[in-house]
C-alpha atoms as a PDB file:
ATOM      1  CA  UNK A   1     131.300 257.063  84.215  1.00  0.00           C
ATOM      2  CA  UNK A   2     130.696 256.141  87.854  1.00  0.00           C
ATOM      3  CA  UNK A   3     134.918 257.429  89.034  1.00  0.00           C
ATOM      4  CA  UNK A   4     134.974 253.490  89.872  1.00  0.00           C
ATOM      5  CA  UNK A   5     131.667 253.626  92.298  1.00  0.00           C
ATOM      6  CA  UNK A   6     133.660 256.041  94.241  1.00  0.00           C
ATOM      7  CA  UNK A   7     130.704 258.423  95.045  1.00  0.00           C
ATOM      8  CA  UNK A   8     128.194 256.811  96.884  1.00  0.00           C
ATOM      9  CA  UNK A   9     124.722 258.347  96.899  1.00  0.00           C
ATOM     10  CA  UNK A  10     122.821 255.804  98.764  1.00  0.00           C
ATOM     11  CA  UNK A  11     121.977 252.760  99.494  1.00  0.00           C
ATOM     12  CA  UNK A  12     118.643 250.679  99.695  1.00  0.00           C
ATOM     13  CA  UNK A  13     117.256 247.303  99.887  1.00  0.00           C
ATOM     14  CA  UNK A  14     117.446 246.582  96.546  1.00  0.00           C
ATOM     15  CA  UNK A  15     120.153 248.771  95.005  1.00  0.00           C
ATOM     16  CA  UNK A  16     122.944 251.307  95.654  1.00  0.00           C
ATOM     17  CA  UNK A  17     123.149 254.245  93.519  1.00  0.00           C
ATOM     18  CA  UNK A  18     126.075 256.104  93.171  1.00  0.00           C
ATOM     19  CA  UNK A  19     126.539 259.696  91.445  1.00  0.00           C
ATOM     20  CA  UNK A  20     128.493 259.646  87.795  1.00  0.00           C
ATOM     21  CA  UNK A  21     128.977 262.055  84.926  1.00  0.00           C
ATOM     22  CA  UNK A  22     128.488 261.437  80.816  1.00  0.00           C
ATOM     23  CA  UNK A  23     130.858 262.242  78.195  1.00  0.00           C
ATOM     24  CA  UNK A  24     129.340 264.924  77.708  1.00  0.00           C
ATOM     25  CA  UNK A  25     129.722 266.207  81.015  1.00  0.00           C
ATOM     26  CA  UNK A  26     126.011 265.909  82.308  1.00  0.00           C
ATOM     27  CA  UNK A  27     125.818 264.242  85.797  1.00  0.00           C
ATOM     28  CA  UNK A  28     123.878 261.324  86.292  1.00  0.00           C
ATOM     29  CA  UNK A  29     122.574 258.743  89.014  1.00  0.00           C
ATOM     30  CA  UNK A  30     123.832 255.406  88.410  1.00  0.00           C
ATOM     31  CA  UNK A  31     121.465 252.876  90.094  1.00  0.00           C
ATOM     32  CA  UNK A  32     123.225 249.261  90.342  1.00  0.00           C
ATOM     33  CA  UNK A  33     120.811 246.528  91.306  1.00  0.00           C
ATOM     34  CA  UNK A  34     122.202 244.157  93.637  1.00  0.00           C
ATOM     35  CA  UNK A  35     121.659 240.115  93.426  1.00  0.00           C
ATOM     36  CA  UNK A  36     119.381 239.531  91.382  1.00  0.00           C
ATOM     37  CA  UNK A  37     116.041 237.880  92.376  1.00  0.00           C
ATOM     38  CA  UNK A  38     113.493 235.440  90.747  1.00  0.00           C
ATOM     39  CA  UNK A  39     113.754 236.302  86.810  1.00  0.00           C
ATOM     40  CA  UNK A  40     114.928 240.117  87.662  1.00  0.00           C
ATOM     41  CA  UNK A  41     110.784 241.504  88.471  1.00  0.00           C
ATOM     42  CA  UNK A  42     112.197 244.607  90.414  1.00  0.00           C
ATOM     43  CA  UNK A  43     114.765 246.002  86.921  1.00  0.00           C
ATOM     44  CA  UNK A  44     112.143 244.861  84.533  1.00  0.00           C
ATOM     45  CA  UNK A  45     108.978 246.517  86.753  1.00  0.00           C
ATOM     46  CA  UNK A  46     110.931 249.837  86.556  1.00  0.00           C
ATOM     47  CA  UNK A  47     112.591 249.771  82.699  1.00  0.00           C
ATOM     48  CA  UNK A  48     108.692 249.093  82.012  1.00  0.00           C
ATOM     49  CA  UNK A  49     107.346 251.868  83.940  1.00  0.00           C
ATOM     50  CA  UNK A  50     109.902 254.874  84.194  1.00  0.00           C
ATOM     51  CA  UNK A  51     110.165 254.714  80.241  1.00  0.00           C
ATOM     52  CA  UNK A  52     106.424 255.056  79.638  1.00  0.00           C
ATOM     53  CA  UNK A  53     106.519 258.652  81.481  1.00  0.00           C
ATOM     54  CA  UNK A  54     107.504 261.917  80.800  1.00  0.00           C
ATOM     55  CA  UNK A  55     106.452 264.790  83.587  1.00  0.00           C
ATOM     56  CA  UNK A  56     108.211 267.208  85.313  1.00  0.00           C
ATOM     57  CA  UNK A  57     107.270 265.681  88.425  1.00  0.00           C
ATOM     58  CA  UNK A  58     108.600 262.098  87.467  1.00  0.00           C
ATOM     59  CA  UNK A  59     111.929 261.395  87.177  1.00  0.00           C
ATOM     60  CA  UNK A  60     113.627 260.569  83.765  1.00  0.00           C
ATOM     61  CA  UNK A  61     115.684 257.316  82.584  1.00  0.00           C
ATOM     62  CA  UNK A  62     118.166 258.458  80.250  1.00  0.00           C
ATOM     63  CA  UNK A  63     119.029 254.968  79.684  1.00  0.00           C
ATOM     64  CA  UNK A  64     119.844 251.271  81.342  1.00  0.00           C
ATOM     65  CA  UNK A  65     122.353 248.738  81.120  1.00  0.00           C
ATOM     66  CA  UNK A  66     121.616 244.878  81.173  1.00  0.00           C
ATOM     67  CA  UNK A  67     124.764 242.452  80.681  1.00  0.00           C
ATOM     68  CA  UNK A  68     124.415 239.328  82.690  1.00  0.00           C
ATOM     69  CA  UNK A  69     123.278 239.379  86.001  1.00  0.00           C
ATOM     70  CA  UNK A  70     124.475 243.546  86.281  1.00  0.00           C
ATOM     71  CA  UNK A  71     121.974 245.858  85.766  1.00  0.00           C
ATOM     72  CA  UNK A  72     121.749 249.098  86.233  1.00  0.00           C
ATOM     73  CA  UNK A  73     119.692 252.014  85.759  1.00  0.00           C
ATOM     74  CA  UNK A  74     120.959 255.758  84.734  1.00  0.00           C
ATOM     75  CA  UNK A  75     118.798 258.754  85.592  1.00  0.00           C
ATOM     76  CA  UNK A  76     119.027 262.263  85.719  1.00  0.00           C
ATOM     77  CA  UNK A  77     120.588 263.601  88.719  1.00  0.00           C
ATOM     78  CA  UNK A  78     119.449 265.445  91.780  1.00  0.00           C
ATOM     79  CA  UNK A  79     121.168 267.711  93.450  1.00  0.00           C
ATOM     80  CA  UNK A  80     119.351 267.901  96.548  1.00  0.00           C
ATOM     81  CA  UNK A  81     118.863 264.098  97.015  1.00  0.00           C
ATOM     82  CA  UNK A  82     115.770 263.027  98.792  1.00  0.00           C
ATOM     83  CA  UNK A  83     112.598 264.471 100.659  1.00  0.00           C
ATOM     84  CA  UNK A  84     113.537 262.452 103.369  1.00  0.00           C
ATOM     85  CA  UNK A  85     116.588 264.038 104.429  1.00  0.00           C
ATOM     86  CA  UNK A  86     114.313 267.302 104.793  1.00  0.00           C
ATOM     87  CA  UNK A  87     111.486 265.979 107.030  1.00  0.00           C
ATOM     88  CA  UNK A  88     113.990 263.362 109.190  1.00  0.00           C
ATOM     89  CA  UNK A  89     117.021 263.223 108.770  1.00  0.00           C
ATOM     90  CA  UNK A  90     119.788 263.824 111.879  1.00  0.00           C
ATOM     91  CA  UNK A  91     120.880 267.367 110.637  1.00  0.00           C
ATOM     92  CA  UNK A  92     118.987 269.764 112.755  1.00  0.00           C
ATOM     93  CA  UNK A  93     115.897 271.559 112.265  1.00  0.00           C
ATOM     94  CA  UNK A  94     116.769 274.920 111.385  1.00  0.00           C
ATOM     95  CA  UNK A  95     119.512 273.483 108.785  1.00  0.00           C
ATOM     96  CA  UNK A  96     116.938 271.283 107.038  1.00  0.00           C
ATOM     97  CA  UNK A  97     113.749 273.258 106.897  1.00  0.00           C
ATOM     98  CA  UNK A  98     112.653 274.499 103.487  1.00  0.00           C
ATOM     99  CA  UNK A  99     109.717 276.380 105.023  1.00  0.00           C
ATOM    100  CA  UNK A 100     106.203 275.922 104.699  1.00  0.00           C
ATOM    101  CA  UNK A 101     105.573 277.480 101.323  1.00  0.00           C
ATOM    102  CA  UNK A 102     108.470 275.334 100.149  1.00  0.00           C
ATOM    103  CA  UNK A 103     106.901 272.339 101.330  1.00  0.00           C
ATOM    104  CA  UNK A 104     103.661 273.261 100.135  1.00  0.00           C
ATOM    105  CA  UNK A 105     104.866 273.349  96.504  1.00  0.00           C
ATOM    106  CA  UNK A 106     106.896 270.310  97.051  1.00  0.00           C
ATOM    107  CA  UNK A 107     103.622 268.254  98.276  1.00  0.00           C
ATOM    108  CA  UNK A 108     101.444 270.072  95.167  1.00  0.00           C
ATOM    109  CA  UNK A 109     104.034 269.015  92.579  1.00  0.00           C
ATOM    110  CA  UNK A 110     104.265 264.934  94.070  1.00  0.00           C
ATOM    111  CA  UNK A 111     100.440 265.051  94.053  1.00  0.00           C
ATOM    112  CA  UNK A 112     101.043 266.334  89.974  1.00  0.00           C
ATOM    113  CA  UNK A 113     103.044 263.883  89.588  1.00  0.00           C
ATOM    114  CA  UNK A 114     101.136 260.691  91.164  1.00  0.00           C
ATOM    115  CA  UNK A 115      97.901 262.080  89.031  1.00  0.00           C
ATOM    116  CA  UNK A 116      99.484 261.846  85.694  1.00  0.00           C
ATOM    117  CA  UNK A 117     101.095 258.196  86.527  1.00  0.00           C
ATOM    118  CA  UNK A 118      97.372 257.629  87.646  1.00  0.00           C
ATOM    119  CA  UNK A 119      95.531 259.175  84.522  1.00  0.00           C
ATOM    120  CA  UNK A 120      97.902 260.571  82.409  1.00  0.00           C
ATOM    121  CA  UNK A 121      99.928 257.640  80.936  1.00  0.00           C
ATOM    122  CA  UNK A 122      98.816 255.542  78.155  1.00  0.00           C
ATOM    123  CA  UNK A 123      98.984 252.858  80.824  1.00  0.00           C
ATOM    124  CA  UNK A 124      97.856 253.305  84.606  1.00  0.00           C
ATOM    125  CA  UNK A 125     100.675 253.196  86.786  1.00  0.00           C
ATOM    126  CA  UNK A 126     100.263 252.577  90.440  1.00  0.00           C
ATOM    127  CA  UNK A 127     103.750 252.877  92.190  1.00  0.00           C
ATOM    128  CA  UNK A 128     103.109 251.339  95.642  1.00  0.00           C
ATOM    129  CA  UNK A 129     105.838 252.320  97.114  1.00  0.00           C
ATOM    130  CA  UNK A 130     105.253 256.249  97.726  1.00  0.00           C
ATOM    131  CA  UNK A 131     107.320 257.496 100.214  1.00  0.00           C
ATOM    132  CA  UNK A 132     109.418 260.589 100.916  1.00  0.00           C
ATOM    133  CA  UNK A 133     112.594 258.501 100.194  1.00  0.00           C
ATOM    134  CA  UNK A 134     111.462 258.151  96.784  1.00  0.00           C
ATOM    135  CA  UNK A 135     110.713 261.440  96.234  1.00  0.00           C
ATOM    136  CA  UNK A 136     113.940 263.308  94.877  1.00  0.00           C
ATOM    137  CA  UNK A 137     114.800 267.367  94.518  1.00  0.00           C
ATOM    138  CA  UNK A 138     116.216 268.844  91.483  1.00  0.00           C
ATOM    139  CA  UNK A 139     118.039 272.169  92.243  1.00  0.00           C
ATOM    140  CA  UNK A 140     115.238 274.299  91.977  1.00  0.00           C
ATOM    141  CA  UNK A 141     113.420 271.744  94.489  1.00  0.00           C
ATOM    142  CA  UNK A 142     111.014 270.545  92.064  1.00  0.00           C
ATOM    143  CA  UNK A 143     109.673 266.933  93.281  1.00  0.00           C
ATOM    144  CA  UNK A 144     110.504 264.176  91.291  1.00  0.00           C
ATOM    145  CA  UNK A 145     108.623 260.508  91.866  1.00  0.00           C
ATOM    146  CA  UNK A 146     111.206 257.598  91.440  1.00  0.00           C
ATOM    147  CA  UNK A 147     111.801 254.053  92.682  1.00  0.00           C
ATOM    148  CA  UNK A 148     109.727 252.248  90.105  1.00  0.00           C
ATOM    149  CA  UNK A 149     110.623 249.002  91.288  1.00  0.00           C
ATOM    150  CA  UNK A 150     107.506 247.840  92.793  1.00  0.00           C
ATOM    151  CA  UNK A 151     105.001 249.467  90.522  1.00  0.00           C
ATOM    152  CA  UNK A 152     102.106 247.654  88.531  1.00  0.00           C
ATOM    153  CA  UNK A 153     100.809 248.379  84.904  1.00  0.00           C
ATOM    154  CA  UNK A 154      97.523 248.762  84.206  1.00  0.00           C
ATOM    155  CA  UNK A 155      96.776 247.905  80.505  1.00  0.00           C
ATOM    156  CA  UNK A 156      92.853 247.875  80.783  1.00  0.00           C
ATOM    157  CA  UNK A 157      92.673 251.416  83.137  1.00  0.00           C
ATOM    158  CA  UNK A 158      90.980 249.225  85.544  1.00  0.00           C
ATOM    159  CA  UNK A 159      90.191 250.888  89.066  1.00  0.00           C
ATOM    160  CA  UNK A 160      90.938 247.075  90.916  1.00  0.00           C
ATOM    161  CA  UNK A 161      94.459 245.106  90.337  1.00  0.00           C
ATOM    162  CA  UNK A 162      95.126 241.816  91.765  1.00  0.00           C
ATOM    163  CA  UNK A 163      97.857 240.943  93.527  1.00  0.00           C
ATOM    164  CA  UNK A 164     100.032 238.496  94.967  1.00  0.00           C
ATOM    165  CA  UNK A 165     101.862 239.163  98.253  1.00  0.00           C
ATOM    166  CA  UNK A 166     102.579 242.737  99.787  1.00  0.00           C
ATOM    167  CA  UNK A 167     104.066 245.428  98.138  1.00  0.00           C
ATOM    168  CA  UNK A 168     105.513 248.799  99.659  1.00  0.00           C
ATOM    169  CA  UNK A 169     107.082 249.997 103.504  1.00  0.00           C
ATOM    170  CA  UNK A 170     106.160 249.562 106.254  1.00  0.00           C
ATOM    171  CA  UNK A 171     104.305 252.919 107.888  1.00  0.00           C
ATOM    172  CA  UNK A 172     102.886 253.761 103.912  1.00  0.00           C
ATOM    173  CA  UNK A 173     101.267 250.542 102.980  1.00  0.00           C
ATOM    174  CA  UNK A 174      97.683 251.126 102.543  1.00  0.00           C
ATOM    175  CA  UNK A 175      95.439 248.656 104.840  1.00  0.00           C
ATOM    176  CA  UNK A 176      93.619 247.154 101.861  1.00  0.00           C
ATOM    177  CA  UNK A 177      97.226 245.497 100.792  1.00  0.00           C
ATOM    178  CA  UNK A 178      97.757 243.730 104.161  1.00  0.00           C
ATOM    179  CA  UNK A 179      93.957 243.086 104.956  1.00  0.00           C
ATOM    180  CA  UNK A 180      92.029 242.265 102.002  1.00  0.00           C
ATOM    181  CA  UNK A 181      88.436 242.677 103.568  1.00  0.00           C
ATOM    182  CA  UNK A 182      89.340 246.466 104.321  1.00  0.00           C
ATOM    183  CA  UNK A 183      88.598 246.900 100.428  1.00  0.00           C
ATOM    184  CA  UNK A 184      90.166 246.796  96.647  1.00  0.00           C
ATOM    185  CA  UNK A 185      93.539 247.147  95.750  1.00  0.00           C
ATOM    186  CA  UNK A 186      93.548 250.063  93.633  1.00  0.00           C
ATOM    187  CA  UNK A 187      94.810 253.278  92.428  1.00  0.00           C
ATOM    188  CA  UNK A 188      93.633 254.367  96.185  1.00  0.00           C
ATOM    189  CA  UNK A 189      96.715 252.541  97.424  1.00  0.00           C
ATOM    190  CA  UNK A 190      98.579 255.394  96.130  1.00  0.00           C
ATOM    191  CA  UNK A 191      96.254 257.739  97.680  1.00  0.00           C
ATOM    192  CA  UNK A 192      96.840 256.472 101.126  1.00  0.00           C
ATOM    193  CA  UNK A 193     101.187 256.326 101.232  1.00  0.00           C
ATOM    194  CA  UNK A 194     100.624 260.204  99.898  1.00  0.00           C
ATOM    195  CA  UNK A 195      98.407 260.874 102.696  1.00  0.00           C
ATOM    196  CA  UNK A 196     101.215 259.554 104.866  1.00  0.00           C
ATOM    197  CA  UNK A 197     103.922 261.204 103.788  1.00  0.00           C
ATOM    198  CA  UNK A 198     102.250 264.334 103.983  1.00  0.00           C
ATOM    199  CA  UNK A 199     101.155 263.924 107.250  1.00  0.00           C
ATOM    200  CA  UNK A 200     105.088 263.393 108.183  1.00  0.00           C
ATOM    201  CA  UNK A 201     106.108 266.340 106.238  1.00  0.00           C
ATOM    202  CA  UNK A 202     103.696 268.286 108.664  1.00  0.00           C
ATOM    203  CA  UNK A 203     104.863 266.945 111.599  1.00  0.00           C
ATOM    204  CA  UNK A 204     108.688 266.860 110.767  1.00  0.00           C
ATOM    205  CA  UNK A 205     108.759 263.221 111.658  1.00  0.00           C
ATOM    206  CA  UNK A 206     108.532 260.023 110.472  1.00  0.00           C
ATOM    207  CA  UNK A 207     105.236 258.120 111.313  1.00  0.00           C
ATOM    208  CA  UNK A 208     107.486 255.234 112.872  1.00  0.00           C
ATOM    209  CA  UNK A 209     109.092 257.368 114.791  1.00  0.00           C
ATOM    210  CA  UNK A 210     106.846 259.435 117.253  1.00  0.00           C
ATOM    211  CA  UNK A 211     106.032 259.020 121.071  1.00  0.00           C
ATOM    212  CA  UNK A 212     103.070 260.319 122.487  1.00  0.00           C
ATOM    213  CA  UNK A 213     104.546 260.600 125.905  1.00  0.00           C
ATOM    214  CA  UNK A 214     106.444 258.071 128.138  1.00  0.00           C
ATOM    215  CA  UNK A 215     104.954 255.480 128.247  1.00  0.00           C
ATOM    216  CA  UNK A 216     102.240 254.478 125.526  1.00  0.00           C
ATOM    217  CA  UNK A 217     102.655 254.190 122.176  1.00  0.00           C
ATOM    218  CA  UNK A 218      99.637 255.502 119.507  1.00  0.00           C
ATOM    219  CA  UNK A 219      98.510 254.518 115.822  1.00  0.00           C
ATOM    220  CA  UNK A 220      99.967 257.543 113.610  1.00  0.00           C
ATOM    221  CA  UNK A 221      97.022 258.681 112.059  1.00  0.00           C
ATOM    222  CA  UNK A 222      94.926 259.001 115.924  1.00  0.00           C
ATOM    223  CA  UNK A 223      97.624 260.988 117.065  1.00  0.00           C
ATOM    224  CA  UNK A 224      97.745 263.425 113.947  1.00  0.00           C
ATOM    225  CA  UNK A 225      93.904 263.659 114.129  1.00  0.00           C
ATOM    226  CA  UNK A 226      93.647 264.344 117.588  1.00  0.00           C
ATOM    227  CA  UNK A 227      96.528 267.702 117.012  1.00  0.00           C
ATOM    228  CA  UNK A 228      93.839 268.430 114.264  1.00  0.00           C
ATOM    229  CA  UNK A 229      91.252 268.745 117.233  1.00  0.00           C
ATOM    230  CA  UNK A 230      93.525 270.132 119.987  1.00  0.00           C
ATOM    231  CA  UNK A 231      95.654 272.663 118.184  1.00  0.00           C
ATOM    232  CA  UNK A 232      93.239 273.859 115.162  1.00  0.00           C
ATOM    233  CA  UNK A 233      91.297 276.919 115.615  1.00  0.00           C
ATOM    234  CA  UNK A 234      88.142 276.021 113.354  1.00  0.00           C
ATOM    235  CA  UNK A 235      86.496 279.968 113.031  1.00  0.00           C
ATOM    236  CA  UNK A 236      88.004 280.356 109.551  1.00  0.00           C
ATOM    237  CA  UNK A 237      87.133 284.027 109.705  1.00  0.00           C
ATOM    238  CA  UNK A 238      89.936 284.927 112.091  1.00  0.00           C
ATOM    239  CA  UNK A 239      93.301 286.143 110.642  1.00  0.00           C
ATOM    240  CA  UNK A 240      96.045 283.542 110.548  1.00  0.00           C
ATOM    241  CA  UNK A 241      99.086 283.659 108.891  1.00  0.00           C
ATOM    242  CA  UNK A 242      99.861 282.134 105.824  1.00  0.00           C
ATOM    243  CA  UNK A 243     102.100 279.009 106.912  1.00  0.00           C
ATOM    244  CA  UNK A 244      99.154 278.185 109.354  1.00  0.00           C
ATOM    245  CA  UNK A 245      96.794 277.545 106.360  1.00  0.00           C
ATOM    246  CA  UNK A 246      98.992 276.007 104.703  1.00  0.00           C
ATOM    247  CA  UNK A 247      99.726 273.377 107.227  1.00  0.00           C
ATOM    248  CA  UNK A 248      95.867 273.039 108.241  1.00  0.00           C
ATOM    249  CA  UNK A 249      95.530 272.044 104.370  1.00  0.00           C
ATOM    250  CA  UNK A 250      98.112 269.002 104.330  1.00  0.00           C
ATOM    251  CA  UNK A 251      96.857 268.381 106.949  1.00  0.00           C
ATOM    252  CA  UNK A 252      93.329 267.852 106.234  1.00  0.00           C
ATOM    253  CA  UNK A 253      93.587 266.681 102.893  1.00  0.00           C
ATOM    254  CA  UNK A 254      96.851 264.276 104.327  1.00  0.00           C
ATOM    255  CA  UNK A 255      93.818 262.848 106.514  1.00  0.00           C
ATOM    256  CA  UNK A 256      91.377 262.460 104.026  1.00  0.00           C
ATOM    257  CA  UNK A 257      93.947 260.500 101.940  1.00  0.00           C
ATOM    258  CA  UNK A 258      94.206 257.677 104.626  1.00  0.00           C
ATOM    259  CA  UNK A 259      90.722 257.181 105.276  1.00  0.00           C
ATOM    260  CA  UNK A 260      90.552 253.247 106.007  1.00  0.00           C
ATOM    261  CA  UNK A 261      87.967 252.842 103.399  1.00  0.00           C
ATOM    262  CA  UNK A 262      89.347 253.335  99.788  1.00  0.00           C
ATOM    263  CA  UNK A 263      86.507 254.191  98.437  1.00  0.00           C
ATOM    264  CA  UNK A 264      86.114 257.303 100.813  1.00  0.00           C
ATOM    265  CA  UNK A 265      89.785 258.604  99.815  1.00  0.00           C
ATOM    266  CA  UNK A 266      89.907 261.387  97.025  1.00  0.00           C
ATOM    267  CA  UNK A 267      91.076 260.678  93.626  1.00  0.00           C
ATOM    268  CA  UNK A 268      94.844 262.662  93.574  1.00  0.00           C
ATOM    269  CA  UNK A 269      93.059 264.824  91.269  1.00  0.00           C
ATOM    270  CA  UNK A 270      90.853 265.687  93.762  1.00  0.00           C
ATOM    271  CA  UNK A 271      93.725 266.154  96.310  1.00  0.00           C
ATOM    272  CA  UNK A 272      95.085 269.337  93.640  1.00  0.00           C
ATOM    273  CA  UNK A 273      91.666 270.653  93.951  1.00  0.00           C
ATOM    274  CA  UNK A 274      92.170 270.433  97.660  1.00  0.00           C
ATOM    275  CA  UNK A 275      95.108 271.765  97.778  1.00  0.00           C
ATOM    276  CA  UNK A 276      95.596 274.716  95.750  1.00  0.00           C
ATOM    277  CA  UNK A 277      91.363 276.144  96.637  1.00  0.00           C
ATOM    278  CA  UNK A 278      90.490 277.750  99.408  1.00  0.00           C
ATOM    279  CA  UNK A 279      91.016 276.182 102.994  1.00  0.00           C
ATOM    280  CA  UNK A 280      87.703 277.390 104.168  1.00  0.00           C
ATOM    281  CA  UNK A 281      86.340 274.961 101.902  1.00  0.00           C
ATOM    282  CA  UNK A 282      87.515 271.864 103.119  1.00  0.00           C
ATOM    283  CA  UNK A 283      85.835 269.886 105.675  1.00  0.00           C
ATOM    284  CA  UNK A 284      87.148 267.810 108.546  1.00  0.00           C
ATOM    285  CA  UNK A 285      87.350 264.408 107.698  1.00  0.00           C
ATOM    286  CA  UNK A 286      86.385 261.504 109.585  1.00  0.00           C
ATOM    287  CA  UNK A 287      89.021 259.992 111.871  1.00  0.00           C
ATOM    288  CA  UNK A 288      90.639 257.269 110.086  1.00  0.00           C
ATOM    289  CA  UNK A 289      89.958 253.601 112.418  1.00  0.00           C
ATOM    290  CA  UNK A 290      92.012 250.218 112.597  1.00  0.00           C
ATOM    291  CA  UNK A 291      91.108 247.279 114.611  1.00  0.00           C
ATOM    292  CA  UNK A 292      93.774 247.515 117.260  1.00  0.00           C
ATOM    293  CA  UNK A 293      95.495 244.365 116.235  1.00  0.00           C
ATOM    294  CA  UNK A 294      95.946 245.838 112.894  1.00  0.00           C
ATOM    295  CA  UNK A 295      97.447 248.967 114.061  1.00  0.00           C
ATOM    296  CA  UNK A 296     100.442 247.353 115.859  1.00  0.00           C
ATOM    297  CA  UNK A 297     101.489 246.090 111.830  1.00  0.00           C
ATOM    298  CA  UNK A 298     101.215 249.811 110.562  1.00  0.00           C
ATOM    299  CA  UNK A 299     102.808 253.172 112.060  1.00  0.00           C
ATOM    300  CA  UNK A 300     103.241 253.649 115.978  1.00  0.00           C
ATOM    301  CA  UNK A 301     104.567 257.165 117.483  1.00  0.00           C
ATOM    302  CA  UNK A 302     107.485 256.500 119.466  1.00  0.00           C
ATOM    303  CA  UNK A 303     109.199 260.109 120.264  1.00  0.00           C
ATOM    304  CA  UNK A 304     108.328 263.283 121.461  1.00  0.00           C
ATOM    305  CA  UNK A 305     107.635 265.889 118.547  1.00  0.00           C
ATOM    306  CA  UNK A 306     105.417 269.153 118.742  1.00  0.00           C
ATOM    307  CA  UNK A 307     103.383 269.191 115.683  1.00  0.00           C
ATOM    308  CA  UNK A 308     101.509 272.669 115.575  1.00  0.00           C
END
């Protein structure tokens, strides 16, 4: 199936994946989990999650294999791999820019796609782990959300989970999973690594990776806030073109999504409402706050970008 691993598609802490084809001719992504850990949480977490869904905006199992200690996953393929490789990857610019309207579709359809794993399964689903690496592109560039590994059922549709330990990356973990007296885990946890990664997607950089000038370093969220200030024209009346409105919308609702305080974050199906109404409608939200100590544990800017 897999041409003896021969064609690698990636590799990640967990698992390498590795394009193959079916009988029938259909191409596939084989994901192989490496060693396996504890009493195999990470393949048993995703077998129990993927196969509850079925949305255009999730990605599909087709099936799984578990012999042993191998296991492996097999999902539909995607041609055009991961967001990531669109927002920050080495290639330049100009070769990996979709353009904003692109984008803008790509962001609605992942915030489709996190509201149905939030409401629209028989069981909750948080994913914890959203992140434009786990966001894959069929050929037609239609968002797909994968990387179950880390994601938690919800049998009772309760709004708080417990939890033990941290779960998600580094730069998209909300604060209420490292410091529990920000808040409640919850389906808000979600909310926030979306807000991130749209933020990024706006500023064509990743949110570890951006320096404010020479010499100082700022939290992520401060320095996308303060662009909102600088660069935005607020009179909505004037005529702007239609990749500037676009961008002011990620951008507020991208803010709005990483509001410290869970509780003040939109549902994601209020993000669709955001997103796809009118822009003169939304307000400014507040500027998202950290103690400074907990900053230096989340996302620092680190290279020179120009956002707007």
């Amino acid at each position: 199936m897999t041409n003896s691993f021969s064609d690698d598609l990636g590799e990640g802490g967990f698992a390498n994946v590795y394009r193959g084809k079916l009988p029938n001719g259909c191409l596939v992504a084989v994901k192989i989990l490496k060693e396996l850990k504890g009493n195999g949480e990470e393949f048993i977490n995703e077998v129990a999650s993927i196969s509850r869904t079925s949305h255009v905006n999730v990605v599909t199992l087709l099936g799984f294999c578990f012999e042993g200690s191998k296991r492996a996953l097999i999902y539909e393929f995607m041609p055009n791999g991961s967001l990531e490789k669109f927002i920050c990857s080495n290639i330049s610019k100009a070769e990996r820019r979709l353009g904003w309207e692109k984008m803008f579709q790509i962001v609605v359809g992942i915030a489709h796609g996190i509201e149905y794993l939030h409401k629209g399964c028989n069981t909750r689903i948080l994913h914890f782990d959203i992140k434009p690496h786990n966001i894959l592109l069929d050929k037609d560039f239609i968002p797909k959300i994968s990387d179950f590994g880390l994601a938690k059922l919800c049998p009772n549709r309760s709004s708080i989970v417990s939890m033990l330990g941290t779960r998600g990356t580094i730069g998209y973990i909300a604060p209420e999973i490292i410091y529990r007296n920000v808040g409640d885990i919850s389906y808000k946890s979600d909310v926030y690594s979306y807000g991130m990664m749209v933020l990024e997607i706006v500023g064509e950089t990743k949110n570890t990776n951006v320096r404010v000038d020479r010499s100082s370093e700022k939290y992520f969220p401060d320095w996308i806030y303060e662009h909102l200030e600088q660069n935005f024209e607020l009179d909505f009346n004037r005529v702007v073109n239609e990749d500037e409105v676009l961008k002011r919308k990620m951008v507020i609702v991208g803010l709005w999504c990483i509001q410290t305080d869970p509780t003040t974050r939109p549902s994601m199906s209020r993000v669709i409402e955001m997103l796809e109404g009118n822009v003169e409608s939304l307000q400014i939200p507040p500027k998202p706050y950290l103690q400074p100590r907990a900053a230096e544990n989340f996302s620092t800017i680190e290279s020179s970008v120009t956002l707007f």
